[in-house]
C-alpha atoms as a PDB file:
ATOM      1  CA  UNK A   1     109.381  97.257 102.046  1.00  0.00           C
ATOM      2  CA  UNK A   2     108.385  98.601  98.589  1.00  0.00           C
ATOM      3  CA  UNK A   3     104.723  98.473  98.902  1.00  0.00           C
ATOM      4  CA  UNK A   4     104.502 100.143  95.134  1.00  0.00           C
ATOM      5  CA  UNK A   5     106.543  96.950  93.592  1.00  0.00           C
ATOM      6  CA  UNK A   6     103.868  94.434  94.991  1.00  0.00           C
ATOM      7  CA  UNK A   7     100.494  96.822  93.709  1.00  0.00           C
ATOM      8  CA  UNK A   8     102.526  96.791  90.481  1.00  0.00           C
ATOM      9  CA  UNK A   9     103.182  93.178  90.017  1.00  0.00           C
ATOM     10  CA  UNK A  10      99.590  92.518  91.438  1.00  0.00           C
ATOM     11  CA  UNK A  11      97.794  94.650  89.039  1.00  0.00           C
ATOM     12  CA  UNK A  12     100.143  95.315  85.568  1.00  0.00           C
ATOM     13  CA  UNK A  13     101.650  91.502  85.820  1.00  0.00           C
ATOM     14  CA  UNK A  14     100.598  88.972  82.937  1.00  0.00           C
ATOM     15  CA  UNK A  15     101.911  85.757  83.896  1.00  0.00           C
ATOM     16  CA  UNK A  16      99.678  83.064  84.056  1.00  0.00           C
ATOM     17  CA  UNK A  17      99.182  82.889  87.760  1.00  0.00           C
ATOM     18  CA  UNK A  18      98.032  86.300  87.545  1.00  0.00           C
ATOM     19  CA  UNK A  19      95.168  84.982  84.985  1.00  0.00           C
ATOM     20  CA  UNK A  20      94.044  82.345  87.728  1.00  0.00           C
ATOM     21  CA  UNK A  21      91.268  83.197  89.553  1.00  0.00           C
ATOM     22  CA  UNK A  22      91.947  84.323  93.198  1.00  0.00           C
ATOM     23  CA  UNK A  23      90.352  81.082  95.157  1.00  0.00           C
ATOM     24  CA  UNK A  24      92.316  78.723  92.514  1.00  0.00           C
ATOM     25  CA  UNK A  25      95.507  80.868  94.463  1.00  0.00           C
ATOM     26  CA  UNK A  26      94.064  80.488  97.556  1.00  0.00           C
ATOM     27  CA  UNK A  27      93.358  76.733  97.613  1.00  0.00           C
ATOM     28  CA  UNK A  28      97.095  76.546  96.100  1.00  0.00           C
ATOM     29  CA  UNK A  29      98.659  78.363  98.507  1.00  0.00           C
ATOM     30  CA  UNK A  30      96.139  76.668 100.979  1.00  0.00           C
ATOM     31  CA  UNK A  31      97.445  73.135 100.205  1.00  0.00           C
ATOM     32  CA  UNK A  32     101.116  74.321 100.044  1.00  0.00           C
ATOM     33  CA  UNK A  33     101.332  75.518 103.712  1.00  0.00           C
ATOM     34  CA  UNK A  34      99.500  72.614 105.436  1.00  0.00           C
ATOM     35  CA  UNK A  35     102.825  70.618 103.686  1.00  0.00           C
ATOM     36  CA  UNK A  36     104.523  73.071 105.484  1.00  0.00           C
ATOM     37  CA  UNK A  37     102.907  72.576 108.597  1.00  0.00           C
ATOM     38  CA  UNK A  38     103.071  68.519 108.152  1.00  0.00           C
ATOM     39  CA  UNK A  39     106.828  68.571 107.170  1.00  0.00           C
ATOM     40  CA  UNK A  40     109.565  66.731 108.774  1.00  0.00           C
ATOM     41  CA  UNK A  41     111.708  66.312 106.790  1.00  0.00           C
ATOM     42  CA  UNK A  42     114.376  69.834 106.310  1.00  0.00           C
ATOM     43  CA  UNK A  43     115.857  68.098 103.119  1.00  0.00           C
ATOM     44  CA  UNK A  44     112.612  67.466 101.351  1.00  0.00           C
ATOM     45  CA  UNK A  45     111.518  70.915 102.342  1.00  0.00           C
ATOM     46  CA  UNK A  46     114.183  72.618 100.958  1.00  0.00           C
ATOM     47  CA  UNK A  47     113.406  71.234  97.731  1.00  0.00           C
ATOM     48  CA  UNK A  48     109.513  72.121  97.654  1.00  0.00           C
ATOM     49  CA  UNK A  49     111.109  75.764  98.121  1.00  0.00           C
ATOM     50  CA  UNK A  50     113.290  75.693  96.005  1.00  0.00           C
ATOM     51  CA  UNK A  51     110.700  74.320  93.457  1.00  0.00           C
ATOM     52  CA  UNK A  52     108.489  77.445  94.373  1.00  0.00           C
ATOM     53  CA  UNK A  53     111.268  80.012  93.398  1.00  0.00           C
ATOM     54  CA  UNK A  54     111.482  77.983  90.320  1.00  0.00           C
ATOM     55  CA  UNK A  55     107.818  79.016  89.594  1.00  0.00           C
ATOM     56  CA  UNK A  56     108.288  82.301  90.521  1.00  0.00           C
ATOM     57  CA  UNK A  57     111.558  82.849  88.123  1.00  0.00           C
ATOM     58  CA  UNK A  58     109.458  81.267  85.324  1.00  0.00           C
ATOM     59  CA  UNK A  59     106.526  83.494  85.680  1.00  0.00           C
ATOM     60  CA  UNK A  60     108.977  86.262  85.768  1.00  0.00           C
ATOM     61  CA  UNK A  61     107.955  87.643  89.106  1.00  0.00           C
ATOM     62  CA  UNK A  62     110.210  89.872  90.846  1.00  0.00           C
ATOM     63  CA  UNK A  63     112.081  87.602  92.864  1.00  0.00           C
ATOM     64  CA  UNK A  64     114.529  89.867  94.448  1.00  0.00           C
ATOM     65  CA  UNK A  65     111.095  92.060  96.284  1.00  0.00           C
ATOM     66  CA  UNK A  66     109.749  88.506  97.236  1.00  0.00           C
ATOM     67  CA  UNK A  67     112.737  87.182  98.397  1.00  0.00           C
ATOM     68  CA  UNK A  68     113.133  90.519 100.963  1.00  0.00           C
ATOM     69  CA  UNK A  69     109.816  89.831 101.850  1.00  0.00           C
ATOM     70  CA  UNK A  70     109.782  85.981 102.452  1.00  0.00           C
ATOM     71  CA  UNK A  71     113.136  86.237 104.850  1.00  0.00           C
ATOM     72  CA  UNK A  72     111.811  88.742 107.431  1.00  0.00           C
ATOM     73  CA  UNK A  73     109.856  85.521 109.297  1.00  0.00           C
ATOM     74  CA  UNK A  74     113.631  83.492 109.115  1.00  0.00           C
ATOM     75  CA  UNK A  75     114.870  86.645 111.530  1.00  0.00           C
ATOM     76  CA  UNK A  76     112.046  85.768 114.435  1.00  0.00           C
ATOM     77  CA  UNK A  77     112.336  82.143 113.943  1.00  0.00           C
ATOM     78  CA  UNK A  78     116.233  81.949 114.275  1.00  0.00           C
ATOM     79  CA  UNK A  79     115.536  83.518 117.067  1.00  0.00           C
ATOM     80  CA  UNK A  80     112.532  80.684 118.411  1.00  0.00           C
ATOM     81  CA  UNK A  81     114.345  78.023 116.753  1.00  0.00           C
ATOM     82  CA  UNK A  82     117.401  79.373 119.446  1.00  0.00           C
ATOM     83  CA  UNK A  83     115.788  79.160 122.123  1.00  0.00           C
ATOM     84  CA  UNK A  84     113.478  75.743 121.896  1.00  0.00           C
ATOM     85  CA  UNK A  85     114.996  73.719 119.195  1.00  0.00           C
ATOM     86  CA  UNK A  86     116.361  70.620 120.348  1.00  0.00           C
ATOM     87  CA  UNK A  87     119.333  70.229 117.404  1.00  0.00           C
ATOM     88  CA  UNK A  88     120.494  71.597 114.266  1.00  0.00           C
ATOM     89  CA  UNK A  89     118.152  69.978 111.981  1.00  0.00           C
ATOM     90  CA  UNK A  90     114.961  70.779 114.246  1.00  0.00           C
ATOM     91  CA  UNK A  91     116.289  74.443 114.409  1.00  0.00           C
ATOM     92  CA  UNK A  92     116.994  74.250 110.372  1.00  0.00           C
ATOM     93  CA  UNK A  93     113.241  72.825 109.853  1.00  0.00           C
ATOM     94  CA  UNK A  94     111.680  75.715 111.976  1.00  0.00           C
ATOM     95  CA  UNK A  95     113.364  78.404 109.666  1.00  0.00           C
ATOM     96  CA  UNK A  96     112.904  76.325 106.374  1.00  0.00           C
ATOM     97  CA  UNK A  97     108.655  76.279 107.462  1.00  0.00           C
ATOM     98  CA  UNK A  98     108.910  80.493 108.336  1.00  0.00           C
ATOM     99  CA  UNK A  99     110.695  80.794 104.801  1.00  0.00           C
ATOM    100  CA  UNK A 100     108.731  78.328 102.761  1.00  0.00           C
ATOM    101  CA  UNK A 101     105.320  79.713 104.169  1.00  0.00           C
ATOM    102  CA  UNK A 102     106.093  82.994 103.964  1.00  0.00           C
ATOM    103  CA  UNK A 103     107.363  82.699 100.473  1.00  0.00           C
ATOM    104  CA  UNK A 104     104.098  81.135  99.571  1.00  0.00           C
ATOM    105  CA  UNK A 105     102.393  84.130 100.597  1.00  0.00           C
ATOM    106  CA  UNK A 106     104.222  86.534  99.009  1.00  0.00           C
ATOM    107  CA  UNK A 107     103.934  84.508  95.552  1.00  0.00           C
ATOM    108  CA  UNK A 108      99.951  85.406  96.548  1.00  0.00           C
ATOM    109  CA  UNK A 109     100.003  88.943  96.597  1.00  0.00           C
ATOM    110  CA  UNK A 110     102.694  89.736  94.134  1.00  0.00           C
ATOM    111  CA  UNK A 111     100.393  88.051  91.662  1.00  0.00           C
ATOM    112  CA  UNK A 112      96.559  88.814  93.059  1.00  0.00           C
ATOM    113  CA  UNK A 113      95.863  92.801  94.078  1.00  0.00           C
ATOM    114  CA  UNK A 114      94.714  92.916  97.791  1.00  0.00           C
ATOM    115  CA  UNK A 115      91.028  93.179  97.091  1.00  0.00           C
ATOM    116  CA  UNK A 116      90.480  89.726  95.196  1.00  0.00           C
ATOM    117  CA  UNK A 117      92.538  88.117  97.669  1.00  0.00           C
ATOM    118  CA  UNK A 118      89.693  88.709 100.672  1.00  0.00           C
ATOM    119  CA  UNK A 119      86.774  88.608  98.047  1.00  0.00           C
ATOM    120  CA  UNK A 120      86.543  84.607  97.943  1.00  0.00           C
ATOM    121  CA  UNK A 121      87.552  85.099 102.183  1.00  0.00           C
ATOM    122  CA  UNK A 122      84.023  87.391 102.378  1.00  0.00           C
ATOM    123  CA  UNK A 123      82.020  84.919 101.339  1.00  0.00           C
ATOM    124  CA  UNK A 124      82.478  82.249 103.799  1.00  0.00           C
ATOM    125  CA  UNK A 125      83.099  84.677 106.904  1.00  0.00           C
ATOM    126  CA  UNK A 126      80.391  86.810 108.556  1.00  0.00           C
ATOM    127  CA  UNK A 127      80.766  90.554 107.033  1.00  0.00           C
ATOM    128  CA  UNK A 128      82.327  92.453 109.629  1.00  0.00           C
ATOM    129  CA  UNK A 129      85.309  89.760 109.461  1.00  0.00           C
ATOM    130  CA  UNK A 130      85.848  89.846 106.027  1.00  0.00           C
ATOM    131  CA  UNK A 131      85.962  93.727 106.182  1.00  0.00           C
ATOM    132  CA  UNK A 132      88.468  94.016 109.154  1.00  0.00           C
ATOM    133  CA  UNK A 133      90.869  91.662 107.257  1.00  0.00           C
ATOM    134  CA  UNK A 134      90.820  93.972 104.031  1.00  0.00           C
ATOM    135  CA  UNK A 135      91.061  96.945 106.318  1.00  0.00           C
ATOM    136  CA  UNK A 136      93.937  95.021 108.314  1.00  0.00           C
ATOM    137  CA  UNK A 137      95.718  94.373 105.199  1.00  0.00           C
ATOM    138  CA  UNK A 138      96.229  97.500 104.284  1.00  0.00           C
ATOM    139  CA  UNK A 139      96.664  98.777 106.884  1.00  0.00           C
ATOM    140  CA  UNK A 140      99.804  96.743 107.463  1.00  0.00           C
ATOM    141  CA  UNK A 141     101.742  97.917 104.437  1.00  0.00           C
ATOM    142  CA  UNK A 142     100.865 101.441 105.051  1.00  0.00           C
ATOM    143  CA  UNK A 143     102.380 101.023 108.295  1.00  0.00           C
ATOM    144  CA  UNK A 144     105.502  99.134 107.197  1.00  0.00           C
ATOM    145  CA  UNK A 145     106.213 101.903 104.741  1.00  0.00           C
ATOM    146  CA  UNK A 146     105.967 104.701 107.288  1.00  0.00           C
ATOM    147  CA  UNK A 147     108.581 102.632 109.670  1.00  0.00           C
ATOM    148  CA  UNK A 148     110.936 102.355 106.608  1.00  0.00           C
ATOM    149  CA  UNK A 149     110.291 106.196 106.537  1.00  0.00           C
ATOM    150  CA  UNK A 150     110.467 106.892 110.378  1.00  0.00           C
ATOM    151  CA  UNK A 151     113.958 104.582 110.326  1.00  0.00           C
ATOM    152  CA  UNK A 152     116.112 106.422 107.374  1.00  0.00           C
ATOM    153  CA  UNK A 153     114.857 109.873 109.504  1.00  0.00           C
ATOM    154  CA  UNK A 154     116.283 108.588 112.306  1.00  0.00           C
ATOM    155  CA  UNK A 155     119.493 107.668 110.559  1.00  0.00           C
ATOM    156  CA  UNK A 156     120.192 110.423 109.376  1.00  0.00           C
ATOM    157  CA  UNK A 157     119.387 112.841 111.757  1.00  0.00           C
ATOM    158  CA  UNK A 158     120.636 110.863 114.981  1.00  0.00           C
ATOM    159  CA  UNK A 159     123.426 110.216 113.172  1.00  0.00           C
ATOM    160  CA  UNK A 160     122.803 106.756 114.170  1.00  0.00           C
ATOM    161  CA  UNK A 161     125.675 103.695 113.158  1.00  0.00           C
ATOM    162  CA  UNK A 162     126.050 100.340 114.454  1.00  0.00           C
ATOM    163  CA  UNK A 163     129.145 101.578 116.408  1.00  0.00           C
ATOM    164  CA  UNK A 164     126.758 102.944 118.742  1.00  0.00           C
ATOM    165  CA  UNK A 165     124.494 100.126 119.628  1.00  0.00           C
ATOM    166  CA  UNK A 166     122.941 102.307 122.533  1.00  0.00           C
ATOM    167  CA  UNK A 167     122.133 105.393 121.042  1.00  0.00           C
ATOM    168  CA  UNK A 168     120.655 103.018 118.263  1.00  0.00           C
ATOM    169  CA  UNK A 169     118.524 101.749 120.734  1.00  0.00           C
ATOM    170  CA  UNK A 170     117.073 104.595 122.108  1.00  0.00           C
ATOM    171  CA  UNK A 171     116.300 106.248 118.604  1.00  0.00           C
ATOM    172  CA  UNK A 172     114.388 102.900 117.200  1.00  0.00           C
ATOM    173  CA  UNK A 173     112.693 103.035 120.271  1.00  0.00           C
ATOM    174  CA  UNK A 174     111.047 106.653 120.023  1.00  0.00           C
ATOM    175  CA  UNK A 175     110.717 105.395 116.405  1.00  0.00           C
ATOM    176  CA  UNK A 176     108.092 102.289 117.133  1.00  0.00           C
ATOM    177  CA  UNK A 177     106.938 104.894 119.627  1.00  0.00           C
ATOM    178  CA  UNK A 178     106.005 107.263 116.640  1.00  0.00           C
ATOM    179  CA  UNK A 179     104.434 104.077 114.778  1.00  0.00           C
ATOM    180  CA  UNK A 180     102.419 103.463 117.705  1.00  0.00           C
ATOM    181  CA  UNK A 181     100.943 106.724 117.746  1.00  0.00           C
ATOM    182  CA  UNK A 182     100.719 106.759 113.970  1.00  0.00           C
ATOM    183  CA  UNK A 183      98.382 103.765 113.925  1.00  0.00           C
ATOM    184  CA  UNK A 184      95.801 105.010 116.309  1.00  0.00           C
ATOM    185  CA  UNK A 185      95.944 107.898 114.268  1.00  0.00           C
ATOM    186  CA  UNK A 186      95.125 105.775 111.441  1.00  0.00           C
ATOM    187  CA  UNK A 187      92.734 103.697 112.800  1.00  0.00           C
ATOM    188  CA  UNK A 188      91.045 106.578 113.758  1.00  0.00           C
ATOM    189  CA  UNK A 189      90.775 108.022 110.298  1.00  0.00           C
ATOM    190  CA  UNK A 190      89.812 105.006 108.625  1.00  0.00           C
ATOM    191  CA  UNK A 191      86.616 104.907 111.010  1.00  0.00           C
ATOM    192  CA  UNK A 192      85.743 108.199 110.247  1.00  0.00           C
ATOM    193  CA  UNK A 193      85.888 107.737 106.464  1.00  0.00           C
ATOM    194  CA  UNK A 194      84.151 105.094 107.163  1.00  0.00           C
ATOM    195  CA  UNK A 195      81.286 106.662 109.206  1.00  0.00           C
ATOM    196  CA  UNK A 196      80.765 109.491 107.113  1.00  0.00           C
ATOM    197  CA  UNK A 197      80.762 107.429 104.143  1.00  0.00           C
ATOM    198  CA  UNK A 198      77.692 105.159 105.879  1.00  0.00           C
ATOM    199  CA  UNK A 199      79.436 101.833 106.372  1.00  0.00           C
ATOM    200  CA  UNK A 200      76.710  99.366 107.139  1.00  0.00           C
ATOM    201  CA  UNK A 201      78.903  95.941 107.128  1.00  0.00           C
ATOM    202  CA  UNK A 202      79.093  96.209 102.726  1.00  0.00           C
ATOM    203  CA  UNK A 203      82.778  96.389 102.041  1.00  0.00           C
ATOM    204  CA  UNK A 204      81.955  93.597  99.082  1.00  0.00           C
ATOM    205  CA  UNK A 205      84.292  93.027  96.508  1.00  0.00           C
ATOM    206  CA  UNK A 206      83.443  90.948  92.986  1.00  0.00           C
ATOM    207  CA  UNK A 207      85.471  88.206  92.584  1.00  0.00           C
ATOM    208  CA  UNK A 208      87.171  88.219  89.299  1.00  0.00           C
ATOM    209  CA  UNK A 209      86.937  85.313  86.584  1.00  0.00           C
ATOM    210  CA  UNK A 210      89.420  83.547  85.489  1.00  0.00           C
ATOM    211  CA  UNK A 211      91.256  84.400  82.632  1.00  0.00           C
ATOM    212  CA  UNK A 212      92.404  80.800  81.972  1.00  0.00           C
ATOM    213  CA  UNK A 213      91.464  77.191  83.658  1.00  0.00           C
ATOM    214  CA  UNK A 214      94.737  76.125  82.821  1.00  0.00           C
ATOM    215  CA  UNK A 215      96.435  78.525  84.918  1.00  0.00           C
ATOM    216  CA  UNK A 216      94.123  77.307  87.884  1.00  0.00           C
ATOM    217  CA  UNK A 217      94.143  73.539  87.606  1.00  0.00           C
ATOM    218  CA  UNK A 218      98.495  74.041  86.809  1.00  0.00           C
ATOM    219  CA  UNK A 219      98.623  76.054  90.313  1.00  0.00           C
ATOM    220  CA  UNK A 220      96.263  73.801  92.516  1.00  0.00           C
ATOM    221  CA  UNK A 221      97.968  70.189  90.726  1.00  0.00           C
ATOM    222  CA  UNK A 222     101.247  72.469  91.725  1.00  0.00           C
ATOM    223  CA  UNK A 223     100.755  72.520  95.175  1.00  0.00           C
ATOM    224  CA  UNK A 224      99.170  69.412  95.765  1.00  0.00           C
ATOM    225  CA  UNK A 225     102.394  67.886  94.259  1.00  0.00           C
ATOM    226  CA  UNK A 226     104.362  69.720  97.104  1.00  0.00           C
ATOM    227  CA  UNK A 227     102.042  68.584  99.951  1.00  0.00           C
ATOM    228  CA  UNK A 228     102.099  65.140  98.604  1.00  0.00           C
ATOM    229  CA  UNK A 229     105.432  65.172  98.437  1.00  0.00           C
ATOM    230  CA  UNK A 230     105.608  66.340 101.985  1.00  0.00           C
ATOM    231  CA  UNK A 231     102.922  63.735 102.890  1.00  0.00           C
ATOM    232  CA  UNK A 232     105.035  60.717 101.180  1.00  0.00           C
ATOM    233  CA  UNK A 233     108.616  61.296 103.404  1.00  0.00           C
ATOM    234  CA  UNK A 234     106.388  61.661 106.856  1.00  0.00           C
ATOM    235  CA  UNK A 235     104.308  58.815 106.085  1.00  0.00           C
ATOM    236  CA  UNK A 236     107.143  56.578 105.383  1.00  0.00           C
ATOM    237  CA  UNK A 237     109.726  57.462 107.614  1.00  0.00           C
ATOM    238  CA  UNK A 238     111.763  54.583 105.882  1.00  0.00           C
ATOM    239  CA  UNK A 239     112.559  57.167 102.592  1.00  0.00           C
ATOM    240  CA  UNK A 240     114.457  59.470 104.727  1.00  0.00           C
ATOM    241  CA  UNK A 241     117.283  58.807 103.611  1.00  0.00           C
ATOM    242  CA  UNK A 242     116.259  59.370  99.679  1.00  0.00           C
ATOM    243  CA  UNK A 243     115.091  62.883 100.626  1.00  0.00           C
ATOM    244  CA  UNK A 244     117.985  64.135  98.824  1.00  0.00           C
ATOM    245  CA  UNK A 245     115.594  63.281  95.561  1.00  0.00           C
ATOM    246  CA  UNK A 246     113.275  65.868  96.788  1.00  0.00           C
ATOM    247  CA  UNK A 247     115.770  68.563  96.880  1.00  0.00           C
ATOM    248  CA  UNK A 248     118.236  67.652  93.650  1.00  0.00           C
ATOM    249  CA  UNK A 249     114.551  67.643  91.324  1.00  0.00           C
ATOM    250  CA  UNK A 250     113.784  70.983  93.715  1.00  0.00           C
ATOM    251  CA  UNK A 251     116.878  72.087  92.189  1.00  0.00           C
ATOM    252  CA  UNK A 252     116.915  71.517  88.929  1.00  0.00           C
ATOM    253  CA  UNK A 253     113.092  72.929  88.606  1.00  0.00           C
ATOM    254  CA  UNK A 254     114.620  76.267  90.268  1.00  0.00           C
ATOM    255  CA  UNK A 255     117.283  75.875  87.542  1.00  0.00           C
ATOM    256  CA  UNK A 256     114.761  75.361  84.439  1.00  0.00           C
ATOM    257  CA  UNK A 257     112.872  78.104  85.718  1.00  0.00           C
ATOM    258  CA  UNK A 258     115.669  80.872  85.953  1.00  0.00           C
ATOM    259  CA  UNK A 259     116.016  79.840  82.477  1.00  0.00           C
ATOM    260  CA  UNK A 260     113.544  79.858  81.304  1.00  0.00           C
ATOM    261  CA  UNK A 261     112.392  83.235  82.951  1.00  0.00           C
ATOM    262  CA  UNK A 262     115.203  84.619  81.338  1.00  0.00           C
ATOM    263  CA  UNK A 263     114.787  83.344  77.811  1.00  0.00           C
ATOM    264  CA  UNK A 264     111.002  84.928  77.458  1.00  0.00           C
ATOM    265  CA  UNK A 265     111.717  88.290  79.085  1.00  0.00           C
END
């Protein structure tokens, strides 16, 4: 995980979702993972996603980070969707949801640094809450990148290869040992900075203005197209069969965008 490309398309990117305001993002993304939640529907699914990496290539974003980042969740839910899905289109819904939301999420902090995205959280959660989320976040990338770290040492000291699945084992193992260790270690510091620096409860962050209405009413009508469209195909289970709509317009959106994307680099 490069934790440098997402602090550099957070804070250096121009595209207009980077001029919304952070709560305009939030409500978006808000709105576009209860549609995940409510969906039924694999086909019409597919397309919402596909509509989102659409957006993305339009805005230019660095899809090939966000798409490493949005397909970690597809490895654990494979692996549910395995074990208590009852078919092949329940276990293909399961892994289309991990995907979509987690792709929604990623759009979100590729385009909003890490601060502004809790700053419109700390206002409607008691202090200490909004604090330990922040605190959390970051916590988690710096964490991630010292794994990445702790698993190319192991590689090539250990001389470790899939060939060896054992000894592969064994030396991840004393590697998420390490991590362990590592984050108590961390935890620990980040109290005492902390401390010494008199934390009473005040981690406030302003939230920033936005840099252009248009930008927030285009990504909230956005994602309340994608929940509606959700909405529609469980509501009326009759149009089940015309889900293919969903994902040929989810298509050719993804296709526009690439294009487009490309055109205006």
């Amino acid at each position: 995980m490069d934790v440098t490309a997402i602090d550099r398309s957070a804070v250096l990117g121009s595209s207009a979702l980077h001029r919304a305001t952070p709560a305009s993002k939030l409500v978006a993304a808000t709105l576009v993972i209860a549609g995940v939640v409510a969906a039924n529907d694999p086909v019409a699914l597919f397309g919402v996603l596909l509509a989102l990496a659409g957006g993305a290539a339009a805005l230019r974003l660095p899809l090939r980070s966000m798409w490493v980042l949005a397909l970690y969740p597809a490895l654990f839910a494979l692996v549910f969707a395995f074990a208590a899905a009852p078919g092949a289109v329940t276990a293909l819904l399961i892994v289309l949801k991990a995907v979509t939301a987690a792709f929604t999420v990623v759009t979100l902090m590729f385009t909003t640094p890490y601060p502004q995205v809790f700053a419109p959280i700390q206002r409607i959660t008691p202090g200490i809450v909004g604090d330990a989320l922040l605190m959390t976040y970051r916590s988690l990338f710096i964490l991630a990148e010292k794994l990445a770290g702790l698993t190319r040492a192991v590689r090539l000291r250990a001389g470790v290869s899939a060939r060896q699945p054992l000894r592969s084992a064994k030396a991840t193992t004393r590697a998420l040992g390490g991590l362990l260790l590592y984050s108590f270690d961390l935890a620990q510091r980040e109290y005492d900075i902390l401390y010494l620096r008199g934390y009473e409860g005040g981690l406030r962050v302003t939230p920033r203005r936005s840099a252009s209405p248009a930008a927030d009413a285009g990504a909230v009508l956005a994602a309340a197209l994608g929940l509606a469209t959700i909405a529609l195909f469980r509501a009326l289970p009759s149009l089940a069969g015309y889900s293919w709509i969903a994902a040929v317009t989810g298509a050719v959106a993804c296709a526009i965008g690439i294009m487009y994307g490309r055109r205006h680099r």
